[in-house]
PDB file of N, CA and C in Angstrom:
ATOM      1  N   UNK A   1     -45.184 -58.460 124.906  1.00  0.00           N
ATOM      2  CA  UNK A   1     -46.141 -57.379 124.783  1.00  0.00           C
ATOM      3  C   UNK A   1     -47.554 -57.953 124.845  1.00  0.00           C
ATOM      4  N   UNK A   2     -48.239 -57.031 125.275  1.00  0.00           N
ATOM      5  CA  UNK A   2     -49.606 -57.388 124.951  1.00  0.00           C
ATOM      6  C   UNK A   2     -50.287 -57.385 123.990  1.00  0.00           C
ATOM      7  N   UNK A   3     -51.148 -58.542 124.225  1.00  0.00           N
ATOM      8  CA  UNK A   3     -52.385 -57.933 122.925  1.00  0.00           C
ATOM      9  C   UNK A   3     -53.556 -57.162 123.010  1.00  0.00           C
ATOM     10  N   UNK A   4     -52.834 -56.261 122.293  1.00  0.00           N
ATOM     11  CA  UNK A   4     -53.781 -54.977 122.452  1.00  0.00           C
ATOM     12  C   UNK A   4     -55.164 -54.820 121.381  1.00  0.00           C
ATOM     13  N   UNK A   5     -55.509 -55.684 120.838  1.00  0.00           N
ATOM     14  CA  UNK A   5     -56.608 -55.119 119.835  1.00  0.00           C
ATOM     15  C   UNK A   5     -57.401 -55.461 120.104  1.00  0.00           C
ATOM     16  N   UNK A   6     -58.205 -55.852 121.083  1.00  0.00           N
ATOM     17  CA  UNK A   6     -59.408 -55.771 121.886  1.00  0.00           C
ATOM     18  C   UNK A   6     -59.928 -54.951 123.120  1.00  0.00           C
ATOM     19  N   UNK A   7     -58.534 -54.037 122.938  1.00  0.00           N
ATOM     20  CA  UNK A   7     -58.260 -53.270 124.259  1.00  0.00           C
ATOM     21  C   UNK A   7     -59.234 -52.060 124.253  1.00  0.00           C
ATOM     22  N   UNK A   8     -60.383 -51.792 124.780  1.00  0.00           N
ATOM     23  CA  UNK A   8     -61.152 -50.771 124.376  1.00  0.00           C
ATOM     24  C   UNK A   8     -60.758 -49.328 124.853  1.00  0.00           C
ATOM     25  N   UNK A   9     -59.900 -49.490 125.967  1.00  0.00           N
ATOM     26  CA  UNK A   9     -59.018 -47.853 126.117  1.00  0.00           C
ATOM     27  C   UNK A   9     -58.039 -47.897 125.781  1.00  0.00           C
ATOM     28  N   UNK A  10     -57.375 -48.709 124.923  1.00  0.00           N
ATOM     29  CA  UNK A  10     -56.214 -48.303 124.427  1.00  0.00           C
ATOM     30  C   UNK A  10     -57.114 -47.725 122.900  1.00  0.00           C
ATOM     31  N   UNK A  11     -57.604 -48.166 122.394  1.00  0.00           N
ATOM     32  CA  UNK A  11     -58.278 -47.322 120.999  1.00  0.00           C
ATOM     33  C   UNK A  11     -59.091 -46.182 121.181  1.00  0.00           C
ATOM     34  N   UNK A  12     -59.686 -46.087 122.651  1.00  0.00           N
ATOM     35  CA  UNK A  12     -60.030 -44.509 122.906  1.00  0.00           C
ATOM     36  C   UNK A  12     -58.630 -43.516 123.307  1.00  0.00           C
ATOM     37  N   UNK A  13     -57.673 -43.733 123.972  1.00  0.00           N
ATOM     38  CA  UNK A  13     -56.818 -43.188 124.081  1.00  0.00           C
ATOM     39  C   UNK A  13     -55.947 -42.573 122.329  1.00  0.00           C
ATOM     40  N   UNK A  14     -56.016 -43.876 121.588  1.00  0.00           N
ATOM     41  CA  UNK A  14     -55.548 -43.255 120.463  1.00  0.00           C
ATOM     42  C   UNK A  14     -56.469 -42.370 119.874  1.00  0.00           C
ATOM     43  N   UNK A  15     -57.549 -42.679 119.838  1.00  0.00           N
ATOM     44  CA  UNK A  15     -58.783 -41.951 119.089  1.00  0.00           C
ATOM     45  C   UNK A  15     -58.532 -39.878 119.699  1.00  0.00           C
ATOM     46  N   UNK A  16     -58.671 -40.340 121.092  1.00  0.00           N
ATOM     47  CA  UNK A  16     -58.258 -38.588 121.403  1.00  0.00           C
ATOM     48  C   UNK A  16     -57.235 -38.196 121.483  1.00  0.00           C
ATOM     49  N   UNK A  17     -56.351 -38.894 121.596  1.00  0.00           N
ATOM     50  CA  UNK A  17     -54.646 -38.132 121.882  1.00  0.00           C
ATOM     51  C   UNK A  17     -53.601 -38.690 120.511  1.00  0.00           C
ATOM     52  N   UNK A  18     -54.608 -39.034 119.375  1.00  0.00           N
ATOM     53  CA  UNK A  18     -53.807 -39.725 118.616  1.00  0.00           C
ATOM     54  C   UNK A  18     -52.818 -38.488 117.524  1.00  0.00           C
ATOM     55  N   UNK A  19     -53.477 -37.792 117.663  1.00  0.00           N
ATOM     56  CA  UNK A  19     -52.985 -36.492 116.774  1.00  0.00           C
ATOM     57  C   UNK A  19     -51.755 -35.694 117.623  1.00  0.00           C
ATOM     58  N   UNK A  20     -51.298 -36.109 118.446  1.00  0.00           N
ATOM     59  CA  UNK A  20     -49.980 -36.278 119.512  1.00  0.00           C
ATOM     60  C   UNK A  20     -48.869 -36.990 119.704  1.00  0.00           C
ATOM     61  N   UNK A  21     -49.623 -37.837 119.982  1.00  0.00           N
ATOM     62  CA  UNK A  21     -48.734 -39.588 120.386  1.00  0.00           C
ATOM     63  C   UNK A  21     -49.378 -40.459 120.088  1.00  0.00           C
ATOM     64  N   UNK A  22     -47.902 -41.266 119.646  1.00  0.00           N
ATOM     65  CA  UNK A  22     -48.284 -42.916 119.148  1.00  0.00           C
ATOM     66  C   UNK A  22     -48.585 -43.587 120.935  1.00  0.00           C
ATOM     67  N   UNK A  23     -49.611 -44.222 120.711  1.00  0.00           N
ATOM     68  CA  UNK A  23     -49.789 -44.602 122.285  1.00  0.00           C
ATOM     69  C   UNK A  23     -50.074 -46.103 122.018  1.00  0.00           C
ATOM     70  N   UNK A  24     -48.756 -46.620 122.787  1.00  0.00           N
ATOM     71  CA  UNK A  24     -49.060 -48.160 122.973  1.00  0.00           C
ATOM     72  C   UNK A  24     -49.075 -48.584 124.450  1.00  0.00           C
ATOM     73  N   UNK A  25     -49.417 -50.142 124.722  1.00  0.00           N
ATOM     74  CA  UNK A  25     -49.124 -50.721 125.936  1.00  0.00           C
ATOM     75  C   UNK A  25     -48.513 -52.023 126.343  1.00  0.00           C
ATOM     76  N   UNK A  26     -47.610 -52.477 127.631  1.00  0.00           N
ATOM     77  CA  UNK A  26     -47.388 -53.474 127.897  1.00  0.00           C
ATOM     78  C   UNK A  26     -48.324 -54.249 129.061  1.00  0.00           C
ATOM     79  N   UNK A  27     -48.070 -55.615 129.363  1.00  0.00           N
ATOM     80  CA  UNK A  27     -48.744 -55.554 130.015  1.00  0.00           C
ATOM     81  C   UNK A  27     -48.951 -54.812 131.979  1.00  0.00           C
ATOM     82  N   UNK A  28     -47.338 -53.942 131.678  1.00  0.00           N
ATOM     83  CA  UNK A  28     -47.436 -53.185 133.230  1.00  0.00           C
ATOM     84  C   UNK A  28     -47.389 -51.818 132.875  1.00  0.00           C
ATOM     85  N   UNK A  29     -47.052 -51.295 131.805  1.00  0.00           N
ATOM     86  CA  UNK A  29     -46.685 -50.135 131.257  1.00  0.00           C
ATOM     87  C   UNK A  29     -47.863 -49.857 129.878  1.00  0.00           C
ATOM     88  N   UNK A  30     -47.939 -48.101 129.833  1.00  0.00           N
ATOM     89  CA  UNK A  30     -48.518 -47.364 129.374  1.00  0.00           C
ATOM     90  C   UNK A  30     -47.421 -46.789 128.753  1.00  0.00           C
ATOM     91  N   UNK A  31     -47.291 -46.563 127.343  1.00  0.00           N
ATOM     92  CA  UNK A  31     -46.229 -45.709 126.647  1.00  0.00           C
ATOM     93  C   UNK A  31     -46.501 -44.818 125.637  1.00  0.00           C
ATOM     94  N   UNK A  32     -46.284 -43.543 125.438  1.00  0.00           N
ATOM     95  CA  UNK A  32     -46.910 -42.683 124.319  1.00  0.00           C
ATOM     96  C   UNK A  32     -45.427 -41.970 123.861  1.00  0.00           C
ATOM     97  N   UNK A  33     -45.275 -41.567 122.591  1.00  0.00           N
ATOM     98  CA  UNK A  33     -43.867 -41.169 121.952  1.00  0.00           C
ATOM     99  C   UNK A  33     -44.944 -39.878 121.052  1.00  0.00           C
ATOM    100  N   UNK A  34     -44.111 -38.666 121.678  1.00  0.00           N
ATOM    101  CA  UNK A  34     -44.866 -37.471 120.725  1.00  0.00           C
ATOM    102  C   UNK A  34     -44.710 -38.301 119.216  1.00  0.00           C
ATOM    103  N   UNK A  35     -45.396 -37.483 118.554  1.00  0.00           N
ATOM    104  CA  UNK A  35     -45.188 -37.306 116.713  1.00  0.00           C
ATOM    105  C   UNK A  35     -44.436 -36.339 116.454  1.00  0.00           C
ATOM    106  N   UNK A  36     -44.481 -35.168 117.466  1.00  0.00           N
ATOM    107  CA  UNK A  36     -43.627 -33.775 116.811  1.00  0.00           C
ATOM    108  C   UNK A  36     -42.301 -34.395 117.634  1.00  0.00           C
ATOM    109  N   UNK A  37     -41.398 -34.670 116.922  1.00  0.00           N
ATOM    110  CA  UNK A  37     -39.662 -34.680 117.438  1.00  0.00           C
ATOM    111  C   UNK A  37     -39.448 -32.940 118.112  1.00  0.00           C
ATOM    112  N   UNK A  38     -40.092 -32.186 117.451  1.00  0.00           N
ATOM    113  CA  UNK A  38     -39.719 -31.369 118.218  1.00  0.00           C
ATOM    114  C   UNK A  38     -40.207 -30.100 119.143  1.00  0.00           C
ATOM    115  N   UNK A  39     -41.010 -31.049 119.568  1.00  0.00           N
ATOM    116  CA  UNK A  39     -42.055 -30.499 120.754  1.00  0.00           C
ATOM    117  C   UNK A  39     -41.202 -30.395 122.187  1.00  0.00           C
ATOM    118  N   UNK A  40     -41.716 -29.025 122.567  1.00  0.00           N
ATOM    119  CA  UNK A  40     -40.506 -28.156 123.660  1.00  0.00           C
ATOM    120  C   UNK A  40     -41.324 -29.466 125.171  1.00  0.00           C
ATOM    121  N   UNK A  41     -41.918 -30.287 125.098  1.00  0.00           N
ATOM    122  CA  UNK A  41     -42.285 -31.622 126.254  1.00  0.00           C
ATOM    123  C   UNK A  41     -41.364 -32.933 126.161  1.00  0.00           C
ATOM    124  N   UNK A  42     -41.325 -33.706 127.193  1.00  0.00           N
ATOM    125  CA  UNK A  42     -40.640 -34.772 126.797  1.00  0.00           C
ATOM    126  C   UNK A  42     -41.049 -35.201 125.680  1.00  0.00           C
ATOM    127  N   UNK A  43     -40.795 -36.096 124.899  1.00  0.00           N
ATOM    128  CA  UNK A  43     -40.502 -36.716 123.768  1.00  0.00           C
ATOM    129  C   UNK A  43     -41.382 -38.177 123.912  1.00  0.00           C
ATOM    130  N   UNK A  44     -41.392 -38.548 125.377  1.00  0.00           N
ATOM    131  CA  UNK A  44     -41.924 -40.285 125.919  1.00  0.00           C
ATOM    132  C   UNK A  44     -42.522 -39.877 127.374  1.00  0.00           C
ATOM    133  N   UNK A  45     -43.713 -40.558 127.120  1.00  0.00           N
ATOM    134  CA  UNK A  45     -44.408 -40.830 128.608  1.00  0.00           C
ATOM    135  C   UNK A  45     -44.434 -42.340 129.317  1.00  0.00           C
ATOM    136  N   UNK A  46     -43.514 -42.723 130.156  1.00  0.00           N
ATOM    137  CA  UNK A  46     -43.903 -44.232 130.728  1.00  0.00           C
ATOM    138  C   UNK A  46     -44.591 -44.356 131.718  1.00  0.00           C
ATOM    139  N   UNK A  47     -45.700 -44.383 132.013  1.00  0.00           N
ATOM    140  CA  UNK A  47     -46.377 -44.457 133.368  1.00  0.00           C
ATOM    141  C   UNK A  47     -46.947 -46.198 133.856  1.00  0.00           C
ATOM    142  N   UNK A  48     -46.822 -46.506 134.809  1.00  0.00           N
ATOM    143  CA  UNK A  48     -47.772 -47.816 135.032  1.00  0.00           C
ATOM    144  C   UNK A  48     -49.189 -47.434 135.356  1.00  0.00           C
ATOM    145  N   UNK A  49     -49.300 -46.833 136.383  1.00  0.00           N
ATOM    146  CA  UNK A  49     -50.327 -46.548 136.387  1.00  0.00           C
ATOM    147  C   UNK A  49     -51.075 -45.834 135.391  1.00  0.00           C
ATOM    148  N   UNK A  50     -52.304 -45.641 135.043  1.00  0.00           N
ATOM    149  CA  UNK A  50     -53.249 -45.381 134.046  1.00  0.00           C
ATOM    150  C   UNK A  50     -53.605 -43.885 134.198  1.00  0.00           C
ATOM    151  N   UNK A  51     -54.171 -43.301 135.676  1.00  0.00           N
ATOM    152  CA  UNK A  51     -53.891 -41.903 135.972  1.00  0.00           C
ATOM    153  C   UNK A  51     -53.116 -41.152 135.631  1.00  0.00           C
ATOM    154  N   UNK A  52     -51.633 -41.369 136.354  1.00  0.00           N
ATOM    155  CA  UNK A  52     -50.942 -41.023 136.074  1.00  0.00           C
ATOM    156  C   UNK A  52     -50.581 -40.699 134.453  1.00  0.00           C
ATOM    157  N   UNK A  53     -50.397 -41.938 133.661  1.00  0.00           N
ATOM    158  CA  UNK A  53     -50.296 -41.491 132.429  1.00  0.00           C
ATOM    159  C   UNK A  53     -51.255 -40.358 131.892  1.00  0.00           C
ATOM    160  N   UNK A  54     -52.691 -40.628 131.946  1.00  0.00           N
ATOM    161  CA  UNK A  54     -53.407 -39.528 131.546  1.00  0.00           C
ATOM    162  C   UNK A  54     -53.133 -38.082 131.950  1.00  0.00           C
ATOM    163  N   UNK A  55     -52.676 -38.107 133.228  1.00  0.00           N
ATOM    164  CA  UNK A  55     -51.893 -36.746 133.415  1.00  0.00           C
ATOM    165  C   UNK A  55     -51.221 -35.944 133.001  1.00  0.00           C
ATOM    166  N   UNK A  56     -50.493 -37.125 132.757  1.00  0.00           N
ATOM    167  CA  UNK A  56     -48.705 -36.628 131.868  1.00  0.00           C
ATOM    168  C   UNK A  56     -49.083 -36.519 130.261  1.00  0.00           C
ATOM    169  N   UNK A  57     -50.135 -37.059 130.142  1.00  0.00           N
ATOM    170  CA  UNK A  57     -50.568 -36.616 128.438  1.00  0.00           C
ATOM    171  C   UNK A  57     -51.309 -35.042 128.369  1.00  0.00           C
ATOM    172  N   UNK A  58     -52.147 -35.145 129.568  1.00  0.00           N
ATOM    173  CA  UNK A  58     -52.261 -33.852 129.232  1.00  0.00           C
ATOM    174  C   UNK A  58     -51.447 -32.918 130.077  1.00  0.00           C
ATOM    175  N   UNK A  59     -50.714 -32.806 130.372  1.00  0.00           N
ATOM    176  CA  UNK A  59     -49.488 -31.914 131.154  1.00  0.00           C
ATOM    177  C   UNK A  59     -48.204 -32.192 130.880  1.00  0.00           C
ATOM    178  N   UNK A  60     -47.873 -32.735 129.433  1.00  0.00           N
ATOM    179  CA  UNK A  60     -46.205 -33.590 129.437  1.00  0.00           C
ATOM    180  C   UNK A  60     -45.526 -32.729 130.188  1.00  0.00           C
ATOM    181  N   UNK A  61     -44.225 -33.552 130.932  1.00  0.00           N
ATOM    182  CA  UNK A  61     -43.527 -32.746 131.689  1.00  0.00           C
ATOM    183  C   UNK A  61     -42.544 -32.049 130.381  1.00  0.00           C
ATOM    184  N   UNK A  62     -41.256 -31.738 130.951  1.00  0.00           N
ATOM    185  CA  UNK A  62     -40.658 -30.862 129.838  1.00  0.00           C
ATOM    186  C   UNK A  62     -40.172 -31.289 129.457  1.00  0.00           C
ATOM    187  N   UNK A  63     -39.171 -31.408 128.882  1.00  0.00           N
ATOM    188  CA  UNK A  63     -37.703 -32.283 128.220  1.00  0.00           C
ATOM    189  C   UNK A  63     -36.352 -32.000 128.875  1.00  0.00           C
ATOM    190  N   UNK A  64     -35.805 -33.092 128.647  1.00  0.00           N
ATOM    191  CA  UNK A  64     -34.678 -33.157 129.553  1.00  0.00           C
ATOM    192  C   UNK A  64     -33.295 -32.593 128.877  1.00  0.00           C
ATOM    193  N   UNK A  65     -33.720 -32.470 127.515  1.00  0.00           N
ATOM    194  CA  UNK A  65     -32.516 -32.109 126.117  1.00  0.00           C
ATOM    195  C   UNK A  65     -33.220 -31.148 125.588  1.00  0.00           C
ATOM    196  N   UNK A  66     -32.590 -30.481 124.983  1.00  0.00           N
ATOM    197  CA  UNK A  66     -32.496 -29.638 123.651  1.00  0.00           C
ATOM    198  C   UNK A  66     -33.072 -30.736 122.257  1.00  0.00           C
ATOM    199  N   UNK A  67     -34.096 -30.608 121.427  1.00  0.00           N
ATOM    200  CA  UNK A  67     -34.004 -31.796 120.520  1.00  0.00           C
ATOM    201  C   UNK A  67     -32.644 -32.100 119.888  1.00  0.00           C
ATOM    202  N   UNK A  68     -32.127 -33.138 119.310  1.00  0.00           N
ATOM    203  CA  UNK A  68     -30.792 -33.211 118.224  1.00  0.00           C
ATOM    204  C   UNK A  68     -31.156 -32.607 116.896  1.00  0.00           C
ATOM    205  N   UNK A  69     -30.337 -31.730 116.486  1.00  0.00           N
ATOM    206  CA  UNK A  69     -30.485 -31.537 114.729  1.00  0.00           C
ATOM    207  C   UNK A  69     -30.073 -31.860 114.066  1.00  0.00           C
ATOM    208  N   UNK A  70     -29.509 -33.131 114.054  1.00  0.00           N
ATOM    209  CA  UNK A  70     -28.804 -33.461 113.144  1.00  0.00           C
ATOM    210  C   UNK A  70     -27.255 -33.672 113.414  1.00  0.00           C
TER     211      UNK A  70
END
Protein backbone atom coordinates (compact mmCIF):
# COMPACT_ATOMS: atom_id res chain seq x y z
CA UNK A 1 0.00 0.00 0.00
CA UNK A 2 0.82 3.37 -0.17
CA UNK A 3 1.76 6.00 1.90
CA UNK A 4 -0.83 8.05 2.03
CA UNK A 5 -0.33 10.84 4.64
CA UNK A 6 1.16 13.36 2.67
CA UNK A 7 -1.26 12.74 0.04
CA UNK A 8 -3.01 16.12 -0.36
CA UNK A 9 -6.13 14.66 -2.41
CA UNK A 10 -6.52 11.88 -0.68
CA UNK A 11 -7.36 14.20 2.61
CA UNK A 12 -9.48 16.49 0.40
CA UNK A 13 -11.37 13.63 -0.91
CA UNK A 14 -11.98 12.48 2.70
CA UNK A 15 -12.65 15.97 3.91
CA UNK A 16 -15.78 16.15 1.24
CA UNK A 17 -16.99 12.73 0.72
CA UNK A 18 -15.99 11.64 4.15
CA UNK A 19 -19.51 11.62 5.62
CA UNK A 20 -20.11 8.67 2.88
CA UNK A 21 -17.10 6.68 2.38
CA UNK A 22 -14.11 5.52 3.98
CA UNK A 23 -11.80 6.52 1.05
CA UNK A 24 -8.45 4.98 0.77
CA UNK A 25 -5.64 4.38 -1.89
CA UNK A 26 -3.16 2.01 -3.53
CA UNK A 27 -0.61 2.80 -5.41
CA UNK A 28 -2.85 1.98 -8.86
CA UNK A 29 -6.18 2.00 -7.24
CA UNK A 30 -8.65 4.46 -5.68
CA UNK A 31 -11.07 2.68 -3.15
CA UNK A 32 -14.09 4.10 -1.18
CA UNK A 33 -16.51 1.54 1.01
CA UNK A 34 -19.99 3.39 1.82
CA UNK A 35 -20.51 3.85 5.78
CA UNK A 36 -24.27 3.13 5.30
CA UNK A 37 -24.24 -0.95 4.78
CA UNK A 38 -27.34 -0.17 3.64
CA UNK A 39 -27.38 2.23 1.02
CA UNK A 40 -29.68 1.18 -2.13
CA UNK A 41 -25.64 2.05 -4.33
CA UNK A 42 -22.91 -0.28 -4.51
CA UNK A 43 -21.39 -0.77 -1.28
CA UNK A 44 -17.38 -0.26 -3.03
CA UNK A 45 -15.99 1.96 -5.64
CA UNK A 46 -12.59 0.64 -7.37
CA UNK A 47 -11.52 2.93 -9.97
CA UNK A 48 -7.77 3.48 -11.25
CA UNK A 49 -8.27 6.21 -12.75
CA UNK A 50 -8.98 9.39 -10.56
CA UNK A 51 -11.99 10.75 -12.86
CA UNK A 52 -13.51 8.08 -13.05
CA UNK A 53 -13.60 7.44 -9.38
CA UNK A 54 -14.88 10.94 -8.73
CA UNK A 55 -17.71 10.05 -10.89
CA UNK A 56 -18.72 7.01 -9.36
CA UNK A 57 -18.68 8.92 -5.96
CA UNK A 58 -20.88 11.18 -7.06
CA UNK A 59 -23.18 8.86 -9.18
CA UNK A 60 -22.50 5.33 -7.28
CA UNK A 61 -23.68 2.86 -9.60
CA UNK A 62 -26.36 0.54 -7.97
CA UNK A 63 -25.84 -2.61 -6.20
CA UNK A 64 -25.54 -5.79 -7.42
CA UNK A 65 -27.42 -7.57 -4.12
CA UNK A 66 -30.08 -6.96 -1.94
CA UNK A 67 -27.99 -5.89 1.41
CA UNK A 68 -27.60 -9.28 3.85
CA UNK A 69 -29.67 -9.10 7.14
CA UNK A 70 -28.36 -11.13 8.93
Amino acid sequence: MTNTNNDPLLRLLREHYGHQWTIRRTENLWVATAKDPEADHAPTIIQSDINEFLYDLENPPSRAAKPCTG
